[in-house]
Protein backbone atom coordinates (compact mmCIF):
# COMPACT_ATOMS: atom_id res chain seq x y z
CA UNK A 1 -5.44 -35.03 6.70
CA UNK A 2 -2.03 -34.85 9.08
CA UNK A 3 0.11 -35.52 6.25
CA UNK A 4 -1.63 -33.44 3.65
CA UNK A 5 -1.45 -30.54 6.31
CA UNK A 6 2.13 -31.71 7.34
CA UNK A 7 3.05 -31.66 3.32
CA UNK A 8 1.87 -28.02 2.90
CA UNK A 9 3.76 -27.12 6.31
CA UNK A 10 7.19 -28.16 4.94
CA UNK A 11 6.33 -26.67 1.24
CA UNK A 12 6.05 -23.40 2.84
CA UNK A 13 8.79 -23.62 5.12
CA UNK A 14 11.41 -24.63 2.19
CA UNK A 15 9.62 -21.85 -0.25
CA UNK A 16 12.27 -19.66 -1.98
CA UNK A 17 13.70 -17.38 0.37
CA UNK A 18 13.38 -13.53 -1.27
CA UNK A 19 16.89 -13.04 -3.17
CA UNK A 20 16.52 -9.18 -3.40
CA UNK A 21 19.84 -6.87 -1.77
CA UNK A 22 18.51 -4.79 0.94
CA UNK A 23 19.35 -1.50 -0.45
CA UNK A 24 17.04 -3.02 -3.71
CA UNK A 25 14.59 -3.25 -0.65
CA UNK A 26 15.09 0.07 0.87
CA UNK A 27 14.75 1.60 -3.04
CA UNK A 28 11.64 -0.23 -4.04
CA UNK A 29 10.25 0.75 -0.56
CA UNK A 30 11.24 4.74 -1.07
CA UNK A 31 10.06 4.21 -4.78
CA UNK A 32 6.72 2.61 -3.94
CA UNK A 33 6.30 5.93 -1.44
CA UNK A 34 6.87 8.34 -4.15
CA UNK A 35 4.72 6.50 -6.43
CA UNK A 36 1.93 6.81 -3.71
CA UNK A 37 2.36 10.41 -2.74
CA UNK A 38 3.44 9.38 0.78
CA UNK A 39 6.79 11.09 -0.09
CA UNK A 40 5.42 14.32 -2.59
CA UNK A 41 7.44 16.08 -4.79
CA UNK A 42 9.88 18.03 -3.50
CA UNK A 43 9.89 16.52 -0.31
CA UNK A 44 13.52 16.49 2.05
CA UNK A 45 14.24 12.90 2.49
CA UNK A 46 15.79 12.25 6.04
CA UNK A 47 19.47 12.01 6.40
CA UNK A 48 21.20 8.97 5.99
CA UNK A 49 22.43 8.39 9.53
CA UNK A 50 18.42 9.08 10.43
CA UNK A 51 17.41 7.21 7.45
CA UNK A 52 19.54 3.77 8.01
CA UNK A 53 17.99 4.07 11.88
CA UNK A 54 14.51 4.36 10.90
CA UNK A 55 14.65 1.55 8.13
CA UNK A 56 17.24 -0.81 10.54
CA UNK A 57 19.91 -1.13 7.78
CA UNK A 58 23.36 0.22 7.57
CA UNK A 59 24.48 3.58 5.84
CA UNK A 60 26.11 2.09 3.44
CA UNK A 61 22.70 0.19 2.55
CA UNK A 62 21.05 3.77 2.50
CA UNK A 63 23.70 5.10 0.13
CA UNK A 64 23.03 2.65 -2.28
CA UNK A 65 19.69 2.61 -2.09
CA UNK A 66 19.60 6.29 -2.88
CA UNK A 67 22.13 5.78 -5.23
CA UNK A 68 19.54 3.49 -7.27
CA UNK A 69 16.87 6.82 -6.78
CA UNK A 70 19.11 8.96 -8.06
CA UNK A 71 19.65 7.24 -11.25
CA UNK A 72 16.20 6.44 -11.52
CA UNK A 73 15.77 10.61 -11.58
CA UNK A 74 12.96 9.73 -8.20
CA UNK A 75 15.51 12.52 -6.14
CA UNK A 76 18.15 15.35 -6.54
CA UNK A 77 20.48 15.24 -3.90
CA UNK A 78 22.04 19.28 -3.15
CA UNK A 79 24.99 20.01 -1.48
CA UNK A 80 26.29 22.86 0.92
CA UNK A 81 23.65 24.32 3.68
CA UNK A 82 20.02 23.33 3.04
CA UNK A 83 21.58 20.25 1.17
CA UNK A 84 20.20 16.44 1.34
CA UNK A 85 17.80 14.31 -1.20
CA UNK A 86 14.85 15.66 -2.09
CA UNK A 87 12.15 13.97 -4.08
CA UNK A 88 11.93 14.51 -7.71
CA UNK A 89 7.96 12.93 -8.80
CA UNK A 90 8.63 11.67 -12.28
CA UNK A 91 6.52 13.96 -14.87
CA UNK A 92 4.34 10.94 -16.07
CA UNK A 93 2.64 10.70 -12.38
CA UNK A 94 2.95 7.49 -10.62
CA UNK A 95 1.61 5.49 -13.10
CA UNK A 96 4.90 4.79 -14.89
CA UNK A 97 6.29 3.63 -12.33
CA UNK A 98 3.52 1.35 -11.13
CA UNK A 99 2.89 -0.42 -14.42
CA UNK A 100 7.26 -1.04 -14.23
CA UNK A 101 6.43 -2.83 -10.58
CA UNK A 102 3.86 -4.42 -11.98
CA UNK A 103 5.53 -6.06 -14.83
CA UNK A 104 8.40 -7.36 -12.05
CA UNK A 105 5.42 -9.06 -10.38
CA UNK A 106 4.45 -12.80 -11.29
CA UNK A 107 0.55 -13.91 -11.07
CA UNK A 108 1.26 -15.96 -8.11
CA UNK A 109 2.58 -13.37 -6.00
CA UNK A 110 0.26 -11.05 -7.12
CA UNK A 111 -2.66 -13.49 -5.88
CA UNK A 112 -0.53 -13.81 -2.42
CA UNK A 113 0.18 -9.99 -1.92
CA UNK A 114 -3.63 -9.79 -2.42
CA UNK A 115 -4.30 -12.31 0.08
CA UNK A 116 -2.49 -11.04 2.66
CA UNK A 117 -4.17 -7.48 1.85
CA UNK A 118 -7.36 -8.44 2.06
CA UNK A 119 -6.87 -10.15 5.28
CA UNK A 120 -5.20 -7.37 7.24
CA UNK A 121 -7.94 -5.16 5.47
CA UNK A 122 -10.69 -7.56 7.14
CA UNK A 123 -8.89 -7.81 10.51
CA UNK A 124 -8.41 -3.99 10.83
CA UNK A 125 -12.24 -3.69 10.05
CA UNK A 126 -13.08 -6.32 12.35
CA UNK A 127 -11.55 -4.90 15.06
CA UNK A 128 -12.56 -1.18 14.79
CA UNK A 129 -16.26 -2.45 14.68
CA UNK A 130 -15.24 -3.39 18.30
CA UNK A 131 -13.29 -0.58 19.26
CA UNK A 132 -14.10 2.51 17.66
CA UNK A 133 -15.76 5.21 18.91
CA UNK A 134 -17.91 8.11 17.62
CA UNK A 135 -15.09 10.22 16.71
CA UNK A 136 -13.21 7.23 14.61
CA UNK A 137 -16.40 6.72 12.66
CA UNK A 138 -16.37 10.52 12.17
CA UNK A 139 -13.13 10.08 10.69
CA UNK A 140 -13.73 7.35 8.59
CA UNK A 141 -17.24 9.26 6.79
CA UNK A 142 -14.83 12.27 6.74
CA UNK A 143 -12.41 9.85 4.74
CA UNK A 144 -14.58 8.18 2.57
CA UNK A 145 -16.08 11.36 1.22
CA UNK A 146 -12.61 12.95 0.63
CA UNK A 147 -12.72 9.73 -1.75
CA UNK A 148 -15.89 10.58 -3.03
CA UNK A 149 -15.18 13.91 -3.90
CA UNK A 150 -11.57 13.16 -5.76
CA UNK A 151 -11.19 13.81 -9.25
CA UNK A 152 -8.04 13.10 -10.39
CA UNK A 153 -6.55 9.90 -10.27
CA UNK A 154 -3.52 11.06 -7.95
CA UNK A 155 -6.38 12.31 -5.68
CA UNK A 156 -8.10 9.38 -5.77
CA UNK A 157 -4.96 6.95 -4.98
CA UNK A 158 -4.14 9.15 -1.76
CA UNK A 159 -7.49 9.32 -0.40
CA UNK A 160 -8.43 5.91 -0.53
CA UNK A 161 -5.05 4.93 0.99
CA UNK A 162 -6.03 7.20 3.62
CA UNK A 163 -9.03 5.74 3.96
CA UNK A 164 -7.44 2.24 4.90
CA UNK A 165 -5.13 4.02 6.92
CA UNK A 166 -7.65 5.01 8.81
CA UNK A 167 -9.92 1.96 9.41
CA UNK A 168 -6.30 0.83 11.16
CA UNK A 169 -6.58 3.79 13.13
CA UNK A 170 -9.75 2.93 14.49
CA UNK A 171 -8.80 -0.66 15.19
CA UNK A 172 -6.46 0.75 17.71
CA UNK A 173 -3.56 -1.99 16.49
CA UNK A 174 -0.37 -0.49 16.11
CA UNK A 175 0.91 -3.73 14.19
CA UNK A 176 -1.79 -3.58 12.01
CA UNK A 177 -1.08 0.14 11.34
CA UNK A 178 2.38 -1.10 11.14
CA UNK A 179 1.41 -3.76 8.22
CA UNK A 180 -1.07 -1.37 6.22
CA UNK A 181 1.13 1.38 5.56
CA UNK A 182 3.96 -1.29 4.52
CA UNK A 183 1.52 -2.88 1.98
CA UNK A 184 -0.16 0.30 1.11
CA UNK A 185 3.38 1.34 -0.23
CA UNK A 186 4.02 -2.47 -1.74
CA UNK A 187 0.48 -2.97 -3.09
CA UNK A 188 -1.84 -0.03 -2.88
CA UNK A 189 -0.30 1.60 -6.26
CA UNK A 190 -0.62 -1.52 -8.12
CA UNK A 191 -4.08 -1.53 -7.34
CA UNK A 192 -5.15 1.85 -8.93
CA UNK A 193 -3.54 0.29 -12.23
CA UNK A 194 -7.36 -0.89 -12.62
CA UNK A 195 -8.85 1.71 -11.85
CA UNK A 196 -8.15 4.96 -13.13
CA UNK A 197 -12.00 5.62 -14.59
CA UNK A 198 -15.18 7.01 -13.30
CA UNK A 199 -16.99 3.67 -12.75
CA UNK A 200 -13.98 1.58 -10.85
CA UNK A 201 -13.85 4.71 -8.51
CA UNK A 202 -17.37 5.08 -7.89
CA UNK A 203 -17.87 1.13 -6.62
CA UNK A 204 -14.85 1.92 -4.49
CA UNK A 205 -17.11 4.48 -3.08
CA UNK A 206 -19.54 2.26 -2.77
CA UNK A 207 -17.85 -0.47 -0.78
CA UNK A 208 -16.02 2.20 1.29
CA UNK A 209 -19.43 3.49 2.46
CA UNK A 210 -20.52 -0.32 3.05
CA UNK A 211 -17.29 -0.82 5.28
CA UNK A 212 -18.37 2.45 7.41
CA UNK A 213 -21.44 1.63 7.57
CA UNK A 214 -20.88 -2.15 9.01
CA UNK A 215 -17.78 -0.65 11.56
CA UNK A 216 -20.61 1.69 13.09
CA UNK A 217 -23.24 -0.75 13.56
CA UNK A 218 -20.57 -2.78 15.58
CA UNK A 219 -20.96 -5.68 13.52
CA UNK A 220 -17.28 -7.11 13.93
CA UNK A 221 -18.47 -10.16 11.18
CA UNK A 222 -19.86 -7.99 8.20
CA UNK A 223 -16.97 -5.32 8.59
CA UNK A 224 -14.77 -8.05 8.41
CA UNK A 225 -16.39 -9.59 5.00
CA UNK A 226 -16.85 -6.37 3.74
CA UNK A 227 -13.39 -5.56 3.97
CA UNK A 228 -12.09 -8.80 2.83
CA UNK A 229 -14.46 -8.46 -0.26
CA UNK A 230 -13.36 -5.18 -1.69
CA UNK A 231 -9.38 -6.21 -1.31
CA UNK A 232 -10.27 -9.65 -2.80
CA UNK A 233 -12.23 -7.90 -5.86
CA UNK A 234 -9.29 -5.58 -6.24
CA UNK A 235 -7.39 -7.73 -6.63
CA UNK A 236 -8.84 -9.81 -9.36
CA UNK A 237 -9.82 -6.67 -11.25
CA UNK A 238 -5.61 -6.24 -10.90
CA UNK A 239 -4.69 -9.45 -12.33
CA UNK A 240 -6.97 -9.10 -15.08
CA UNK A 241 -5.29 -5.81 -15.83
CA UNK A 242 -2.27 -7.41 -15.74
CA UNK A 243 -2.91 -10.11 -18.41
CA UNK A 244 -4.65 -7.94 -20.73
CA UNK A 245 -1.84 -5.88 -20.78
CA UNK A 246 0.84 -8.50 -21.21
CA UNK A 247 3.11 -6.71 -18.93
């Protein structure tokens, strides 16, 4: 058992390290916002001095990053007074741009993106069932029925990123906060891929609703399953999309 354990401990340590520039990082990061509607159309993008402080990279990093954006038509930059980059949605919606991210992404990281998802997801839920108060689960029905009531597909994505959001909220972790908006922006978009019709959306209701439910009956165990369940079946409903598609 020690050396099987010991075996998987020095596989992971000596696992490829993650090749990609950082201003490739800082562009698929601003991308993946856009795609999500965290950054809308139109939007003023902070300056680069602000922006390189925020994200903990250089300017120079920021100027090619944006560089990237700008050639990908994602943002205009303007010059004179009232200048800067401003965010340019593509005109095919998000979903161009997700299916591109997609296709860049092999099964197995898919599978270990989706892992780590679904175990933030859980943890989150875990802990607001112990923490939360009347007014977070207030928030959270409020959330889950601005799901509910979504029509389009745009609509849909935000809300039920807000929902998650949310359950993070109410688990009064700032590091989980921290890690859900991160992989909201790195995974959440990927995830509508599979489900953009009226069936998908309504069992995302449904398990929503279930999550609520166990997070106000202060059952720390169930919330945490429940959560764990929906990101896990997500998932699988993701990678499925993925190889029918042949991206």
């Amino acid at each position: 058992m020690a050396i099987q354990f010991y075996g998987r401990a020095t596989a992971a340590v000596f696992a490829p390290l993650d090749s990609t520039s950082r201003s490739a990082r800082v562009a698929r990061r601003l991308t993946d916002a856009i795609a999500l509607g965290l950054l809308p159309d139109g939007e003023q993008l902070p300056g680069e001095a602000d922006l390189a402080q925020q994200l903990g990279v250089s300017t120079v990093t920021i100027r090619e990053a944006l560089s990237v954006l700008r050639q990908e038509g994602l943002i205009e930059t303007r010059r004179g007074r009232g200048g800067g980059s401003f965010v340019r949605a593509p005109e095919d919606g998000p979903t161009a741009l997700a299916k591109r991210r997609l296709a860049e992404v092999s099964l197995l990281e898919l599978r270990d993106v989706g892992d780590l998802y679904a175990a933030i997801a859980g943890a989150a839920a875990a802990l607001a069932a112990r923490r939360c108060d009347s007014d977070d689960v207030r928030h959270l029905r409020r959330a889950a029925a601005h799901l509910a009531d979504a029509q389009k597909p745009d609509a849909r994505r935000r809300a039920e990123a807000q929902f998650h959001i949310q359950v993070t909220v109410a688990s009064q972790s700032a590091r989980l906060y921290h890690e859900e908006v991160g992989l909201q922006a790195e995974f959440g978009t990927l995830l509508w891929l599979a489900f953009g019709d009226d069936d998908s959306h309504e069992q995302m209701v449904t398990s929503c609703d279930a999550v609520v439910d166990a997070i106000e009956a202060r059952d720390a165990d169930l919330a945490r399953r429940t959560a764990e369940q929906r990101v896990a079946a997500a998932t699988e409903r993701l990678i499925d999309y993925r190889l029918s598609k042949e991206l």
